[in-house]
Protein backbone atom coordinates (compact mmCIF):
# COMPACT_ATOMS: atom_id res chain seq x y z
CA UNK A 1 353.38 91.43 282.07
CA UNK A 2 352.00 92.43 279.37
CA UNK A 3 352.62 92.48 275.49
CA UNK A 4 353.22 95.27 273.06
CA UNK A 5 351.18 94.71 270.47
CA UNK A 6 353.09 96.07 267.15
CA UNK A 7 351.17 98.26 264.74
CA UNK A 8 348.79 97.12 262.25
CA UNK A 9 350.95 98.89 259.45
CA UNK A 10 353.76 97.26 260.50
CA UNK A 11 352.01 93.90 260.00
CA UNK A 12 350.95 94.61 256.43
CA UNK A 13 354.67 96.15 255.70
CA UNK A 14 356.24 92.72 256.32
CA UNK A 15 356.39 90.03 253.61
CA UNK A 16 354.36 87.51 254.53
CA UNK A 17 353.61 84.85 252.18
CA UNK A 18 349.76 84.46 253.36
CA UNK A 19 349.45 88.33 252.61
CA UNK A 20 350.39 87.90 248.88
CA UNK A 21 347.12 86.60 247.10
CA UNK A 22 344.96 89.72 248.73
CA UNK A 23 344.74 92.74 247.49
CA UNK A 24 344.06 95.78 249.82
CA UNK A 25 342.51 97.77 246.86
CA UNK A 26 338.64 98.20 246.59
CA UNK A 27 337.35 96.25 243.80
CA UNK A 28 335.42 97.94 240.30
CA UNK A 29 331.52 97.96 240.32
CA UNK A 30 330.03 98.00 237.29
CA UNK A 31 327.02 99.80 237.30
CA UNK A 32 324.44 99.79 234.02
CA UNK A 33 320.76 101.70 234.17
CA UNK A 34 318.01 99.26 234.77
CA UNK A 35 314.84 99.06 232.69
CA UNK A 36 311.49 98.74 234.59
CA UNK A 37 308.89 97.37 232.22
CA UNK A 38 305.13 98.18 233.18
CA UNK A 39 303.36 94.79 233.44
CA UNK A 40 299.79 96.85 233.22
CA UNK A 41 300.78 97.26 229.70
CA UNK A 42 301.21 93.72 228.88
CA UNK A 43 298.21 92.47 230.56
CA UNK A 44 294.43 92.33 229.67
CA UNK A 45 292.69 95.18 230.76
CA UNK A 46 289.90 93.82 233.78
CA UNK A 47 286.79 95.01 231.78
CA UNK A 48 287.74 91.97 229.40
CA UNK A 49 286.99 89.13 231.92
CA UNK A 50 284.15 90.59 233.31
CA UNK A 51 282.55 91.01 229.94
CA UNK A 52 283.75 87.36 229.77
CA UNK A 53 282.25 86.01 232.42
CA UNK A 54 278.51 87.08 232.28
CA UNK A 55 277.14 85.14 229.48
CA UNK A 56 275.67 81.58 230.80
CA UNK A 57 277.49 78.67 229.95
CA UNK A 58 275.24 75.81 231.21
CA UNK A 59 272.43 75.28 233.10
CA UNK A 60 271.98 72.69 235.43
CA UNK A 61 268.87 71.53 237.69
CA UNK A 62 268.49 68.70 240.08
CA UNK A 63 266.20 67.62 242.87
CA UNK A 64 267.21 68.05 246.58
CA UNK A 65 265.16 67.87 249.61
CA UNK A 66 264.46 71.17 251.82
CA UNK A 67 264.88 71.08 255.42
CA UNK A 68 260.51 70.21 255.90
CA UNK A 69 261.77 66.89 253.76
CA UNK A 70 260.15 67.95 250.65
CA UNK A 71 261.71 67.84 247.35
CA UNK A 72 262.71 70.75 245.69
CA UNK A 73 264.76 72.24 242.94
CA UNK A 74 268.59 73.25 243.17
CA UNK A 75 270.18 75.10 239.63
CA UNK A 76 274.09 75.13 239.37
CA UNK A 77 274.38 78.07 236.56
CA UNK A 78 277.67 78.51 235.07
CA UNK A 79 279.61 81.14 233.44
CA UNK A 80 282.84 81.03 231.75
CA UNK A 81 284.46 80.33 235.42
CA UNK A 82 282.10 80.37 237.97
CA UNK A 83 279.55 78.51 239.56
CA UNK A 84 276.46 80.02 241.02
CA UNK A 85 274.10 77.79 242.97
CA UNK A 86 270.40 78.59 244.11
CA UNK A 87 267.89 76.23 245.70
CA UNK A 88 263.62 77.24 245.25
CA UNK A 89 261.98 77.95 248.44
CA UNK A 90 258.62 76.07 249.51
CA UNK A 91 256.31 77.54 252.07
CA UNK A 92 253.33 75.21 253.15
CA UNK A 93 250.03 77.77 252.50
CA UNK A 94 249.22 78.57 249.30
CA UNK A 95 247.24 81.33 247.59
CA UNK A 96 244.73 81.92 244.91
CA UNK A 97 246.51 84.30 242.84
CA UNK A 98 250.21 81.64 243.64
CA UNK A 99 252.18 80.84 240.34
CA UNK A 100 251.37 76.94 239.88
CA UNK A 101 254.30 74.62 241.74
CA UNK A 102 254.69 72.01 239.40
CA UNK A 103 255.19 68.20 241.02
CA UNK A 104 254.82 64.90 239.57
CA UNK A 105 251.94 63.32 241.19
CA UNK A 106 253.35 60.37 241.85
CA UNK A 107 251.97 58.85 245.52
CA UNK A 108 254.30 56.09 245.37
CA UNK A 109 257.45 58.85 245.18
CA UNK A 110 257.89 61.44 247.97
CA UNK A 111 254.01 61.19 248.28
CA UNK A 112 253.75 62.91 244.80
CA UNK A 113 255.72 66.05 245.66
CA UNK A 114 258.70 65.39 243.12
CA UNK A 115 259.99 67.76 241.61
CA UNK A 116 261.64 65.65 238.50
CA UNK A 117 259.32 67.09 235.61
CA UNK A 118 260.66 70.43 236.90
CA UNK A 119 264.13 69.60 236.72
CA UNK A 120 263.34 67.86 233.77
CA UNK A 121 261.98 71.54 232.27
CA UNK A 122 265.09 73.43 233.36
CA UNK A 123 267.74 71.07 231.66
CA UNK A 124 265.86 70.34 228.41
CA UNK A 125 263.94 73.58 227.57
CA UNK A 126 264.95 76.51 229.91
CA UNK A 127 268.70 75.91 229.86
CA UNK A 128 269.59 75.51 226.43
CA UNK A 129 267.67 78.23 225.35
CA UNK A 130 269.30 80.88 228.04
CA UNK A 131 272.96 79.74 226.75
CA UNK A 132 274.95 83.11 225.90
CA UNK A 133 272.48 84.90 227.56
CA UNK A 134 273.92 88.14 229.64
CA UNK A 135 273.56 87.16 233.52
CA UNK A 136 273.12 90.99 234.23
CA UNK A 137 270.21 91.81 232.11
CA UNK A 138 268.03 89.94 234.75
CA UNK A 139 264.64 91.43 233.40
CA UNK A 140 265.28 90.05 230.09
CA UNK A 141 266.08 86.63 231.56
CA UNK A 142 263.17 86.51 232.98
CA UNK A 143 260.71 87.98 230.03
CA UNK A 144 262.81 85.13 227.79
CA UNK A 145 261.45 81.83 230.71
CA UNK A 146 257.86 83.84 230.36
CA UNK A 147 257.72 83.83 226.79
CA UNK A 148 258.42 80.26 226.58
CA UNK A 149 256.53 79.36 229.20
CA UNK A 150 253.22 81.36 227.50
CA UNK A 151 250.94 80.61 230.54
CA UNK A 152 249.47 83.54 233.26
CA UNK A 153 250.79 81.16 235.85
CA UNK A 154 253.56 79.38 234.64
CA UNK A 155 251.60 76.26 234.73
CA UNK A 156 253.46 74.88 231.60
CA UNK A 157 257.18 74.69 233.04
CA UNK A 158 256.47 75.13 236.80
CA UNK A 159 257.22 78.05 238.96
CA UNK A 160 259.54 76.57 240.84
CA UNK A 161 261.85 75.49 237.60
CA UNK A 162 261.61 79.30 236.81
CA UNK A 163 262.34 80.34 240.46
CA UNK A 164 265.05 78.08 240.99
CA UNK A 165 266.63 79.64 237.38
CA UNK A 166 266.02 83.26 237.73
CA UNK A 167 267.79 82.86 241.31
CA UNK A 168 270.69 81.45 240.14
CA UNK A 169 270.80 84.69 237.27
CA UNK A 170 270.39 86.89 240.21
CA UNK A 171 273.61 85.47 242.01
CA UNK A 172 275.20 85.39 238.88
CA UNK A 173 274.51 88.82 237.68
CA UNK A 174 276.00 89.89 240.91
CA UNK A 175 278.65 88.21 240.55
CA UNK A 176 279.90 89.72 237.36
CA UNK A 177 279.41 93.00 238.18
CA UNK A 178 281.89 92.45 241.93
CA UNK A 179 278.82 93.43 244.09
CA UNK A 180 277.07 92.10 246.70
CA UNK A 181 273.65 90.00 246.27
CA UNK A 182 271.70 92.62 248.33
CA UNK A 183 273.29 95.67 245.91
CA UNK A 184 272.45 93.59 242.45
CA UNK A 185 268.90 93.25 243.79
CA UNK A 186 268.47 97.31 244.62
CA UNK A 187 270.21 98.38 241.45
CA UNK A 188 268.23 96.20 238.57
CA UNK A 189 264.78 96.32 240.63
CA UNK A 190 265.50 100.56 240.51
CA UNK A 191 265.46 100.76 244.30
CA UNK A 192 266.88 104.25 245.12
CA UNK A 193 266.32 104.62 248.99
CA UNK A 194 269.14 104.09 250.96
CA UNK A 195 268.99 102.93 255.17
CA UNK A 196 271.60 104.00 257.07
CA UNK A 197 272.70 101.91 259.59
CA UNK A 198 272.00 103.23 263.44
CA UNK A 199 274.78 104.62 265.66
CA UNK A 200 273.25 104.36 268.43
């Protein structure tokens, strides 16, 4: 048998004490306009840390050893946040008209093939003297490491203290302006012929 089941009205009609705190009317929302603040305003405009951030900082060279087990030179260049890292290749043959390698000539160490009076060049006479410098301006870089070096084949500091630098400036100059190593390279060497990649 089943029950009636009395109206909800009725219900709410009746006195009942657990009814008496609750209130069946729809409460107030206060509603105020909301102010949306631009943050672009407030913040530095990009072009300031990117003007930031290509002038060298230090200039740092040490000697590592290649994958034929011969030493060579590594620079760690640093702007005002980043690190850019560039080890100088060595091939074995070597030409008339080659920019002098410079090594130590010490038999008893690596059979004379250090590389120390290299490093040596970078971090007392090549790095302090490229400190401010503009990373992009990679011909100027350069024409600054061949002024002080003075010789026709940078016999003076070494080629490969140079190398190892102007490397590192490369990455660097890159870096700073957001584009690829390969781009940097076609854009300050004045490279306008493009290769498009095949479809089929």
């Amino acid at each position: 048998m089943a029950l009636a089941t009395p109206p909800a009205t009725n219900f709410l009609n009746k006195k009942n004490p657990l009814l008496n705190n609750f209130s069946t009317k729809q409460p107030k929302i206060s509603t105020r306009s909301l102010v949306i603040r631009n943050s672009a305003t407030v913040a530095p405009p990009s072009t300031v840390k990117v003007a930031k951030e290509c002038k060298v900082k230090s200039v740092k060279a040490r000697q590592i050893i290649d994958s034929r087990g011969n030493p060579t030179v590594e620079v760690d260049l640093i702007t005002d946040d980043q690190l850019y890292r560039s080890a100088v290749p060595s091939g074995a043959s070597t030409g008339i008209y080659e920019a002098l390698e410079l090594r130590d000539g010490d038999k008893s160490v690596y059979g004379g093939k250090g590389v120390l009076s290299a490093v040596q060049n970078i971090n007392h006479i090549l790095g302090p003297k490229l400190l401010g410098v503009d990373v992009r301006n990679q011909a100027d870089v350069d024409a600054i490491m061949l002024d002080i070096d003075g010789t026709p084949n940078k016999a003076k500091l070494g080629a490969n203290a140079i190398l190892g630098v102007s490397l590192s400036v490369c990455r660097a100059g890159a870096g700073a302006k957001g584009v690829p190593l390969y781009k940097h390279i076609q854009e300050i060497s004045s490279a306008c012929r493009c290769y498009q990649k095949p479809t089929k």
